[in-house]
PDB file of N, CA and C in Angstrom:
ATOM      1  N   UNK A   1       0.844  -1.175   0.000  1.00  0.00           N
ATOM      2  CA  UNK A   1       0.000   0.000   0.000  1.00  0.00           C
ATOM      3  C   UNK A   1       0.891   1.241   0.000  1.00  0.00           C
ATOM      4  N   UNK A   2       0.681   1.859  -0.662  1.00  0.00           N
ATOM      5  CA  UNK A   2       1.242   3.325  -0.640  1.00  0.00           C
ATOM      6  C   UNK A   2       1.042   4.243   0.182  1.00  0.00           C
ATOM      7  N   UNK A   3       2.291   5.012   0.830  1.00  0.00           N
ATOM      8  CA  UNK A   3       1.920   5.965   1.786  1.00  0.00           C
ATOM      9  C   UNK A   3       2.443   7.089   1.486  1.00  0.00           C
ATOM     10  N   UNK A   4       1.738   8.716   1.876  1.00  0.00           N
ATOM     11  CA  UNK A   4       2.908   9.372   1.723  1.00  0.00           C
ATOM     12  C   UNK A   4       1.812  10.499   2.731  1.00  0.00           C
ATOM     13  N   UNK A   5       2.961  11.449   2.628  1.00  0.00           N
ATOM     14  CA  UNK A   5       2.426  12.996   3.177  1.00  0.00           C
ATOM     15  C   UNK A   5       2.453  14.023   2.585  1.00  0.00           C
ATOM     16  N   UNK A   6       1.629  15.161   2.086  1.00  0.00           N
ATOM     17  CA  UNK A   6       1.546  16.043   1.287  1.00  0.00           C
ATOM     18  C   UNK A   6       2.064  17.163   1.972  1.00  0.00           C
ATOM     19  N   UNK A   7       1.717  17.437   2.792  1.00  0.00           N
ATOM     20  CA  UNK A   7       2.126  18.544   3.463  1.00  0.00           C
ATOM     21  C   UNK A   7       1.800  18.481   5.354  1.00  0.00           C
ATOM     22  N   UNK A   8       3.017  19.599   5.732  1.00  0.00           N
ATOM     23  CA  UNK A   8       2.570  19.220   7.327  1.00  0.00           C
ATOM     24  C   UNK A   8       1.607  19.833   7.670  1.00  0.00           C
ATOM     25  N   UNK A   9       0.942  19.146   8.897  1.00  0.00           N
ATOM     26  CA  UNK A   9      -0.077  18.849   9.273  1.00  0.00           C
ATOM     27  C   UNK A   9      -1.435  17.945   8.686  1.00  0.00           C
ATOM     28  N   UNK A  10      -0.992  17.631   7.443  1.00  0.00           N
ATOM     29  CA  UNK A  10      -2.102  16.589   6.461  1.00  0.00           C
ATOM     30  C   UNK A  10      -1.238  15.473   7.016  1.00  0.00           C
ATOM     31  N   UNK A  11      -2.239  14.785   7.811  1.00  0.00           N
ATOM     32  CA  UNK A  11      -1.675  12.831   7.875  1.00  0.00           C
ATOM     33  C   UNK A  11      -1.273  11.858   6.756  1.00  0.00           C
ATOM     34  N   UNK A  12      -0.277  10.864   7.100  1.00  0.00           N
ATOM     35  CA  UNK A  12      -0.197   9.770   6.105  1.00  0.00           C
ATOM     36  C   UNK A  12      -1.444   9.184   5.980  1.00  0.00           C
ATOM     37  N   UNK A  13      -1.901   8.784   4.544  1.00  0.00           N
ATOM     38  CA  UNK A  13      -2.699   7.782   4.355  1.00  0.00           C
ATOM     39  C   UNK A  13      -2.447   7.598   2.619  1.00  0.00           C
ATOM     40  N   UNK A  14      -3.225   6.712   2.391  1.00  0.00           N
ATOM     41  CA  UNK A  14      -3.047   6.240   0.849  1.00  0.00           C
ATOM     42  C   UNK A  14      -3.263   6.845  -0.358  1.00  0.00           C
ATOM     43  N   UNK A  15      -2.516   6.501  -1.159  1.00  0.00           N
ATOM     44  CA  UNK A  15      -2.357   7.630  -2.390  1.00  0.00           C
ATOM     45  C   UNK A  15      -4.091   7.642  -3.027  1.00  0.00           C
ATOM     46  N   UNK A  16      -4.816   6.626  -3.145  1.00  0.00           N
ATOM     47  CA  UNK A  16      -6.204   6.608  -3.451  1.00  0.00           C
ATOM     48  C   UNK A  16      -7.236   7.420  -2.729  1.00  0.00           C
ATOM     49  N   UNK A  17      -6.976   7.368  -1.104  1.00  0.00           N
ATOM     50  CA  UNK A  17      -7.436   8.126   0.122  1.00  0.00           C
ATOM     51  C   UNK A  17      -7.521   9.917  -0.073  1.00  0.00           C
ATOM     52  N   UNK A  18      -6.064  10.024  -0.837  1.00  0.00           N
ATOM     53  CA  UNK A  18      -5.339  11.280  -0.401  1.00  0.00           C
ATOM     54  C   UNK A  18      -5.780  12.009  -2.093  1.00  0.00           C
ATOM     55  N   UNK A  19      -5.947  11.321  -3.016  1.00  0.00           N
ATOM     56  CA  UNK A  19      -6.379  12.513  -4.187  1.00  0.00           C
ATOM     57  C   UNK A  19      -8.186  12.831  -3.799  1.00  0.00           C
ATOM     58  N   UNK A  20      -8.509  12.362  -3.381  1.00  0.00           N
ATOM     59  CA  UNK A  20      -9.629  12.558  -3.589  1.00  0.00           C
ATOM     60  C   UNK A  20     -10.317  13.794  -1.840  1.00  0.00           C
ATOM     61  N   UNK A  21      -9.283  13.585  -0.900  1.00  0.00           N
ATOM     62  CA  UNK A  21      -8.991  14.496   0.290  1.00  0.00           C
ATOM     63  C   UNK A  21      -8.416  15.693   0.488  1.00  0.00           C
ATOM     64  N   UNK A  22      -8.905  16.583  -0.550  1.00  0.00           N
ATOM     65  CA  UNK A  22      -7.670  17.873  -0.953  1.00  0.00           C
ATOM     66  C   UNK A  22      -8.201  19.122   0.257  1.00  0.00           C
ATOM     67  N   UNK A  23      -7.710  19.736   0.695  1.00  0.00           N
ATOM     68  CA  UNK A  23      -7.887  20.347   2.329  1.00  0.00           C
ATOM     69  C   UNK A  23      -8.559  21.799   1.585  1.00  0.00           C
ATOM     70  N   UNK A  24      -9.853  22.355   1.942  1.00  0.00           N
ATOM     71  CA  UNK A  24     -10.626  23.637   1.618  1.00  0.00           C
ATOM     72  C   UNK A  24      -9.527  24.731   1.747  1.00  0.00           C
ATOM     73  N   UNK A  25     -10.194  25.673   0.841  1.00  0.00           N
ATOM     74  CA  UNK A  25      -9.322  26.713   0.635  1.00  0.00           C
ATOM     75  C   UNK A  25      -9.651  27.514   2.128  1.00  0.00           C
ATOM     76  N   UNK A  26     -10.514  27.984   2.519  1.00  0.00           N
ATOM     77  CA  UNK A  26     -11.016  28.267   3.933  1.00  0.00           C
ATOM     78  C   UNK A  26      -9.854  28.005   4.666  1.00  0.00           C
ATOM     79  N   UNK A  27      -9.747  26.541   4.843  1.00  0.00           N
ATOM     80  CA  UNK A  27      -8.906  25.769   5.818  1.00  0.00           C
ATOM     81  C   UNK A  27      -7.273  26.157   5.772  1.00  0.00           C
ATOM     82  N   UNK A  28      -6.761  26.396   4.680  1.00  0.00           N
ATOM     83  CA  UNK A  28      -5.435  26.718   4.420  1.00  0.00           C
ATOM     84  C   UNK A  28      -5.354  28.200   4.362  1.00  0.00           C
ATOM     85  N   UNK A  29      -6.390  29.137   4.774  1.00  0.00           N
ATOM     86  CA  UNK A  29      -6.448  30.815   4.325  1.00  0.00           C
ATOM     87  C   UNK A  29      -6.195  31.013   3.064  1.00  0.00           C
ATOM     88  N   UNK A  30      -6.606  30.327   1.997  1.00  0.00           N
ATOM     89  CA  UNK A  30      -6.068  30.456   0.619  1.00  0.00           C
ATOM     90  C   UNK A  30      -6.729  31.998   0.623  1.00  0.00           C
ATOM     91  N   UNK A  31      -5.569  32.895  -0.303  1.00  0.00           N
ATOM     92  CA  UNK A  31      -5.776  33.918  -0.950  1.00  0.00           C
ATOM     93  C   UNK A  31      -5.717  34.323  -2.364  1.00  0.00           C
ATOM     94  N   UNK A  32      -5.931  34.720  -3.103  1.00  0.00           N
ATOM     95  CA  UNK A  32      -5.945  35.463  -4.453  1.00  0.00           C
ATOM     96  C   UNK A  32      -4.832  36.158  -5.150  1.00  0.00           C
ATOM     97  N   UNK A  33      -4.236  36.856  -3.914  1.00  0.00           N
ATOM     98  CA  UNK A  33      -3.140  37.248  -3.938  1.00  0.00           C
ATOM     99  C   UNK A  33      -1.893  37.093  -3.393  1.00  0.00           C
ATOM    100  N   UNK A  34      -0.873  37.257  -3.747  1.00  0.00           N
ATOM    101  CA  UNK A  34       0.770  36.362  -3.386  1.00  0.00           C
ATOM    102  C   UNK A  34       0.661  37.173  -1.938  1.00  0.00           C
ATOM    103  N   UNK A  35       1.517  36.238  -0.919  1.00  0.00           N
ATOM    104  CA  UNK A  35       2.320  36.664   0.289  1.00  0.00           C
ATOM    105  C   UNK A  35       3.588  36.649   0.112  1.00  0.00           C
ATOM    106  N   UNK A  36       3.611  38.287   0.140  1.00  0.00           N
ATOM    107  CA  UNK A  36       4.890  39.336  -0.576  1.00  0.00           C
ATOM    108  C   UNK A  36       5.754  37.870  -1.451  1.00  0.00           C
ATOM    109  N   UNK A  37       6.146  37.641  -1.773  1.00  0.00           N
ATOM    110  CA  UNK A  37       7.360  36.703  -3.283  1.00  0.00           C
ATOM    111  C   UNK A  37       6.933  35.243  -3.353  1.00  0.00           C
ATOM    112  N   UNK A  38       5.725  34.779  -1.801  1.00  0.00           N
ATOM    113  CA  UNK A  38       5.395  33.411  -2.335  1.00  0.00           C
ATOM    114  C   UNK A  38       4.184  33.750  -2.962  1.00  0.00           C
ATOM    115  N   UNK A  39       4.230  33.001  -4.056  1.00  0.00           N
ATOM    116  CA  UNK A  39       2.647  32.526  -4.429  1.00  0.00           C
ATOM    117  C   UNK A  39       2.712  31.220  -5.400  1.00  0.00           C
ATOM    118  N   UNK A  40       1.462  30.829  -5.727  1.00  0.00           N
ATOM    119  CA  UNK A  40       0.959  29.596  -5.972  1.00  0.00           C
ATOM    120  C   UNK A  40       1.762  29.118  -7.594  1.00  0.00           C
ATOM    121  N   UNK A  41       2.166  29.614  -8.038  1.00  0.00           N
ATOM    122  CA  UNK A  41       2.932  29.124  -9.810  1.00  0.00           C
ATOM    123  C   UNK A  41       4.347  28.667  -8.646  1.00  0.00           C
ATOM    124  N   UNK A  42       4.968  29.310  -7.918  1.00  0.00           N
ATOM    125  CA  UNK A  42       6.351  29.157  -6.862  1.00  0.00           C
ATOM    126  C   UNK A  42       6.187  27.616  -6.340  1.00  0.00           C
ATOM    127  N   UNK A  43       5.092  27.533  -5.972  1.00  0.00           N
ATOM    128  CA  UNK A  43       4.955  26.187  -5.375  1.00  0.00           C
ATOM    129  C   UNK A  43       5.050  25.023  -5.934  1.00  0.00           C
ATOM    130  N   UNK A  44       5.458  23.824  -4.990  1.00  0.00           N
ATOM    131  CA  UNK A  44       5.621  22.467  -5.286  1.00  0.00           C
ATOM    132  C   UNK A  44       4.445  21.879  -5.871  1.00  0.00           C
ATOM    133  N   UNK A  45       3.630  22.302  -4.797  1.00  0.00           N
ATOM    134  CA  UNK A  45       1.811  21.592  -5.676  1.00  0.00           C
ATOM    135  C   UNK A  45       1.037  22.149  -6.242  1.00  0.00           C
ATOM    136  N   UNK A  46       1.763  23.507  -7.292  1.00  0.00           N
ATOM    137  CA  UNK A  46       0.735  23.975  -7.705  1.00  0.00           C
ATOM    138  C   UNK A  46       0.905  23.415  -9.785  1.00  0.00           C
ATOM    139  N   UNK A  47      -0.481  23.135 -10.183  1.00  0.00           N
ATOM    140  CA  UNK A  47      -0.672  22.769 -11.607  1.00  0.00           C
ATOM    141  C   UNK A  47      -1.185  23.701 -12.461  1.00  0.00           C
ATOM    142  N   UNK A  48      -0.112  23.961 -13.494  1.00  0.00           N
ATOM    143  CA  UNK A  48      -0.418  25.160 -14.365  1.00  0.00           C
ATOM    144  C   UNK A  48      -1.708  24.993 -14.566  1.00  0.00           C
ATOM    145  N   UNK A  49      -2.269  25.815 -15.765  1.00  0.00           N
ATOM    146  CA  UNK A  49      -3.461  25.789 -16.678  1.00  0.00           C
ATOM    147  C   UNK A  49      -3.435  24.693 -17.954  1.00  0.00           C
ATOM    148  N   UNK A  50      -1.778  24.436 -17.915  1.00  0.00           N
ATOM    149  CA  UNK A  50      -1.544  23.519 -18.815  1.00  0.00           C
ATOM    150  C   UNK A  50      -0.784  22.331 -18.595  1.00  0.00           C
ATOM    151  N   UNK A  51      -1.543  22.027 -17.360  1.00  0.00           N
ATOM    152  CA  UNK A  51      -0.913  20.725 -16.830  1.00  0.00           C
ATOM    153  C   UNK A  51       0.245  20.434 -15.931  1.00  0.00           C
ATOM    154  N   UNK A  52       1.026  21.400 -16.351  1.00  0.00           N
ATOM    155  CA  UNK A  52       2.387  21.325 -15.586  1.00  0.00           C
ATOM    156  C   UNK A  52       2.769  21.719 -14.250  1.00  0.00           C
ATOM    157  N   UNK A  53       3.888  21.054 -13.922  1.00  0.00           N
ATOM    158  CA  UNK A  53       4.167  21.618 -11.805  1.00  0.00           C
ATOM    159  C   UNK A  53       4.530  22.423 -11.907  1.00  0.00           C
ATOM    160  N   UNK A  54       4.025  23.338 -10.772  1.00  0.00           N
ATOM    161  CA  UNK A  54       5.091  24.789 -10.496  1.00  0.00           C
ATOM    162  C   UNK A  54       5.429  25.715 -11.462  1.00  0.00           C
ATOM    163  N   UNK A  55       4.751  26.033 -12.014  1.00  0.00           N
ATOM    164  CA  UNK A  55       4.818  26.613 -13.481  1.00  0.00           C
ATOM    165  C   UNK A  55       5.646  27.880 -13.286  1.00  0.00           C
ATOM    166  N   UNK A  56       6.522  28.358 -12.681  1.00  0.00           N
ATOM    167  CA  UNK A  56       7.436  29.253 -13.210  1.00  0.00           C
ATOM    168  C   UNK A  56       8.699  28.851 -13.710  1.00  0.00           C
ATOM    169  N   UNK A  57       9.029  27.627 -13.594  1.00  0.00           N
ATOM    170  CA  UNK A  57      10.303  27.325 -14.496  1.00  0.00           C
ATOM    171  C   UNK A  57       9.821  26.131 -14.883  1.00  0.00           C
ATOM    172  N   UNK A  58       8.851  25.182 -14.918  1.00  0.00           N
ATOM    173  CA  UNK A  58       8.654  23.949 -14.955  1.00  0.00           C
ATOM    174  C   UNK A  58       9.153  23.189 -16.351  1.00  0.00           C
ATOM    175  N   UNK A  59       8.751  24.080 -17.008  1.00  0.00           N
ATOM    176  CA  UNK A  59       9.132  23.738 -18.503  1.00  0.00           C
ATOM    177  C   UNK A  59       9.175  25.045 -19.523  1.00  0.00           C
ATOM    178  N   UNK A  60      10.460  25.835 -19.008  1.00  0.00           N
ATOM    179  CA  UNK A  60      11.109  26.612 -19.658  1.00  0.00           C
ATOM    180  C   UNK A  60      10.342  28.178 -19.719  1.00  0.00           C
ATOM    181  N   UNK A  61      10.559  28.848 -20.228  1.00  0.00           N
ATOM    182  CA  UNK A  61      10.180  30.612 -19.841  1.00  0.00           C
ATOM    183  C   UNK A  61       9.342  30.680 -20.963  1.00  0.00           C
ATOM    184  N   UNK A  62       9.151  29.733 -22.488  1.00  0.00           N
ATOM    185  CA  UNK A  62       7.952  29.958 -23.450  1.00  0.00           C
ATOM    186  C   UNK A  62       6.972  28.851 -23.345  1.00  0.00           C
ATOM    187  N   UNK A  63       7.427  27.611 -22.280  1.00  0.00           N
ATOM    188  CA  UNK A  63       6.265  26.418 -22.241  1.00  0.00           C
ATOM    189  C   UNK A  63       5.240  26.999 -21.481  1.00  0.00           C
ATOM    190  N   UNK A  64       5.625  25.948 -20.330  1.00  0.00           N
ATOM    191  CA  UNK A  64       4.261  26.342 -19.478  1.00  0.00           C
ATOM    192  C   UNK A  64       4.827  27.313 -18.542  1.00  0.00           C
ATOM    193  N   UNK A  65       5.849  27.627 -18.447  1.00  0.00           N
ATOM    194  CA  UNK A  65       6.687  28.270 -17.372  1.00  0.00           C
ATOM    195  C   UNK A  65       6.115  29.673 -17.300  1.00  0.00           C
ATOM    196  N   UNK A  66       7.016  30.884 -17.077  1.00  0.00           N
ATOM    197  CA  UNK A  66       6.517  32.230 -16.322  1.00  0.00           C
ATOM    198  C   UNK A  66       6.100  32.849 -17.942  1.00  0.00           C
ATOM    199  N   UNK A  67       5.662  32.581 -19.051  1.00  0.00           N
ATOM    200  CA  UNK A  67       5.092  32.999 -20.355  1.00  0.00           C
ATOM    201  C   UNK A  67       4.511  32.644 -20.971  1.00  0.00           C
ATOM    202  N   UNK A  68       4.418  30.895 -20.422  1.00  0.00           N
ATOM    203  CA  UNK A  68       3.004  29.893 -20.886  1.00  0.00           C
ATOM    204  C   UNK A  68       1.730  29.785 -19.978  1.00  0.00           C
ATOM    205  N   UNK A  69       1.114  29.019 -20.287  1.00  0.00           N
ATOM    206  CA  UNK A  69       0.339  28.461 -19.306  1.00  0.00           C
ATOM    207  C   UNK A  69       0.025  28.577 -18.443  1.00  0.00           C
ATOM    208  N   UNK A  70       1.231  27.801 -17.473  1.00  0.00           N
ATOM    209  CA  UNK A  70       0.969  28.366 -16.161  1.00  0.00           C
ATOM    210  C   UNK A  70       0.891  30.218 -15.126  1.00  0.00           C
ATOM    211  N   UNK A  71       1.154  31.265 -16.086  1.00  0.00           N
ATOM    212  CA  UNK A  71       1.010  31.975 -15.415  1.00  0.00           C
ATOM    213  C   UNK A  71       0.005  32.686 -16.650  1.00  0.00           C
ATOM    214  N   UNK A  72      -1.182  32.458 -17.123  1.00  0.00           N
ATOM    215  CA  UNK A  72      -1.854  32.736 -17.869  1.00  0.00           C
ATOM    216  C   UNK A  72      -3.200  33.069 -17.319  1.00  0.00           C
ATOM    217  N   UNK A  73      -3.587  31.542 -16.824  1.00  0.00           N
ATOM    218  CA  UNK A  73      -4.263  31.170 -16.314  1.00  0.00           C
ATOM    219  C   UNK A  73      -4.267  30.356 -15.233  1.00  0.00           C
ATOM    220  N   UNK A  74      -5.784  30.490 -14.693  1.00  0.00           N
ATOM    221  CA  UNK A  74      -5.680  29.713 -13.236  1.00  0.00           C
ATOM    222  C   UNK A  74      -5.530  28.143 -13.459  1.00  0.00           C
ATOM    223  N   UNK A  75      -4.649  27.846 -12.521  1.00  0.00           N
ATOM    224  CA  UNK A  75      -4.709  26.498 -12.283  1.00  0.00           C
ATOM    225  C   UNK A  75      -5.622  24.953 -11.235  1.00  0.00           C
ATOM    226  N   UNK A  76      -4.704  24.485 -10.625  1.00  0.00           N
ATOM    227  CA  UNK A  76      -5.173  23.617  -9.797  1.00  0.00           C
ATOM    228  C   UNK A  76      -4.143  23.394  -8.680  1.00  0.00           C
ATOM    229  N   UNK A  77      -4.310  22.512  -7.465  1.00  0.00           N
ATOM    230  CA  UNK A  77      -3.576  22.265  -6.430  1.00  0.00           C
ATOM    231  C   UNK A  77      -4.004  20.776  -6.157  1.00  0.00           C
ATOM    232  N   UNK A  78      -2.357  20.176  -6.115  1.00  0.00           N
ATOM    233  CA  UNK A  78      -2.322  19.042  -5.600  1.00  0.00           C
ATOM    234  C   UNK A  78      -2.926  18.665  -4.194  1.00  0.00           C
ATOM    235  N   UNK A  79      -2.995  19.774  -2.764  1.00  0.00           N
ATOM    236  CA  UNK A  79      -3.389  19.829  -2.165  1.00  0.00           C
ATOM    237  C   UNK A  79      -4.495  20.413  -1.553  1.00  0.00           C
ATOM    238  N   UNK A  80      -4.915  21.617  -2.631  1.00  0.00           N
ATOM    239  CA  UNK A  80      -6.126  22.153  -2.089  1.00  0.00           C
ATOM    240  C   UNK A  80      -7.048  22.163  -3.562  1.00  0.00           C
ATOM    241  N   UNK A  81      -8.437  22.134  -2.944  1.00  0.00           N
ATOM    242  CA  UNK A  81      -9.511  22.054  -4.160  1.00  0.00           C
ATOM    243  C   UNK A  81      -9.877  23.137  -4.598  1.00  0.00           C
ATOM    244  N   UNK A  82     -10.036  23.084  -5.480  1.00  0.00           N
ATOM    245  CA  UNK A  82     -10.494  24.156  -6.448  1.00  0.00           C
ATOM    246  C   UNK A  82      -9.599  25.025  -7.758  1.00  0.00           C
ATOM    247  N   UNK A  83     -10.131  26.063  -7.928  1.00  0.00           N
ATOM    248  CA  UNK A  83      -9.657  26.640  -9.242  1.00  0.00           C
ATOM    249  C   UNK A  83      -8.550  27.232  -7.901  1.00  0.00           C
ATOM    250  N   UNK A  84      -6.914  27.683  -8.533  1.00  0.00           N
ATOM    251  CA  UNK A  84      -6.088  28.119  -7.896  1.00  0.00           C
ATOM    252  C   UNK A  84      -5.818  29.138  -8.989  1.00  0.00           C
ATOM    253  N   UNK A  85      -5.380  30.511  -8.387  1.00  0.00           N
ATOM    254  CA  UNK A  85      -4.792  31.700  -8.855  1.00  0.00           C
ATOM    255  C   UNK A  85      -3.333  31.386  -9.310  1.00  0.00           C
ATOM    256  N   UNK A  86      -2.736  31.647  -9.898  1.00  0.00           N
ATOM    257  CA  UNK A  86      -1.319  31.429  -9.909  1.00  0.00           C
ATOM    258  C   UNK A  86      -0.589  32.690  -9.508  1.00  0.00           C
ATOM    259  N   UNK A  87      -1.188  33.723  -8.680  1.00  0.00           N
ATOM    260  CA  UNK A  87      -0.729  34.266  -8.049  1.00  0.00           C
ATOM    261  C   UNK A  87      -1.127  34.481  -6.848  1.00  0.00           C
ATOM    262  N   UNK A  88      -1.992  33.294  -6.452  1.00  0.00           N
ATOM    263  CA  UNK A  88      -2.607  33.072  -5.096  1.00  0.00           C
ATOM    264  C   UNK A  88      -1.223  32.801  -3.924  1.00  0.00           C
ATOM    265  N   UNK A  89      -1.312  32.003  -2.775  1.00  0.00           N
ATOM    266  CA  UNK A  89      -1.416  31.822  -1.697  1.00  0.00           C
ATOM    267  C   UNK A  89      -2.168  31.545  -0.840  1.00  0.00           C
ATOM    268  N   UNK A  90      -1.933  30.366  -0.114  1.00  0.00           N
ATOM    269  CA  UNK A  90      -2.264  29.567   1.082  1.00  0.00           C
ATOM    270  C   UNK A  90      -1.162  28.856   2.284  1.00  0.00           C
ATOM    271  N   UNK A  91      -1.298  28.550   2.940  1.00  0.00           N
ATOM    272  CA  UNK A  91      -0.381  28.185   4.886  1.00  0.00           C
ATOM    273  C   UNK A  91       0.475  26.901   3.802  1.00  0.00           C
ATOM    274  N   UNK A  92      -0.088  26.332   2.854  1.00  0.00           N
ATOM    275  CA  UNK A  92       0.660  25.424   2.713  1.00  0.00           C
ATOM    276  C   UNK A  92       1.818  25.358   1.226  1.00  0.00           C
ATOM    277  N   UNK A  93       2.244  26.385   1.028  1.00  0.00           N
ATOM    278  CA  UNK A  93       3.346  26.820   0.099  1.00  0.00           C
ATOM    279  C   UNK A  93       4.210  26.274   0.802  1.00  0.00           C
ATOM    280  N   UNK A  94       4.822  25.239  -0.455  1.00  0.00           N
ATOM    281  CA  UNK A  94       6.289  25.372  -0.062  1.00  0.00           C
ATOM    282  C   UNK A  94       7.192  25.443  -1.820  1.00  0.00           C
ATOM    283  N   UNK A  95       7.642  26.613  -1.545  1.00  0.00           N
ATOM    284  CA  UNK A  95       8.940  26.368  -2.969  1.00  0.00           C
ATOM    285  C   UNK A  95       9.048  25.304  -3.496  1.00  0.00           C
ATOM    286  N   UNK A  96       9.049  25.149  -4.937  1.00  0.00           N
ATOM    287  CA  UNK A  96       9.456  24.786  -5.579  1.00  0.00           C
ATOM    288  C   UNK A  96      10.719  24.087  -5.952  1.00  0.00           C
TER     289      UNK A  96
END
């Protein structure tokens, strides 16, 4: 069985358990706007508009990176639900 942890304070449990358990934006203070140099394209779990991780360097400065995709449009979060800003912020950023 697969285990892992997404972020601290989210418990281990199973990778089947854990996509479908993504923590409310409420719950993490998600915001709209960056906290001063972090925000959500910076992050480990954040998914461009075009699929890709962390979309400011993920795949180069004309893919999805800081001129594609990912900073175009809103994305998604590995850990939290919903449509994500890519210049949002929430408690659970961590760099890229």
């Amino acid at each position: 069985m697969a285990v892992f942890s997404t972020a601290a304070g989210m418990p281990l449990m199973p990778a089947s358990t854990a996509a479908q358990a993504k923590a409310s934006k409420a719950t993490v203070h998600y915001q709209d706007q960056p906290n001063g140099m972090r925000m959500c394209h910076m992050c480990k779990f954040y998914i461009g508009a075009g699929g890709g991780r962390s979309g400011m360097m993920g795949d180069g400065m004309m893919g999805r990176g800081m001129m594609g995709g990912g900073m175009m449009g809103d994305g998604a979060c590995q850990v939290v639900e919903g449509t994500i800003s890519p210049m949002g912020y929430c408690d659970l950023y961590a760099p890229a």
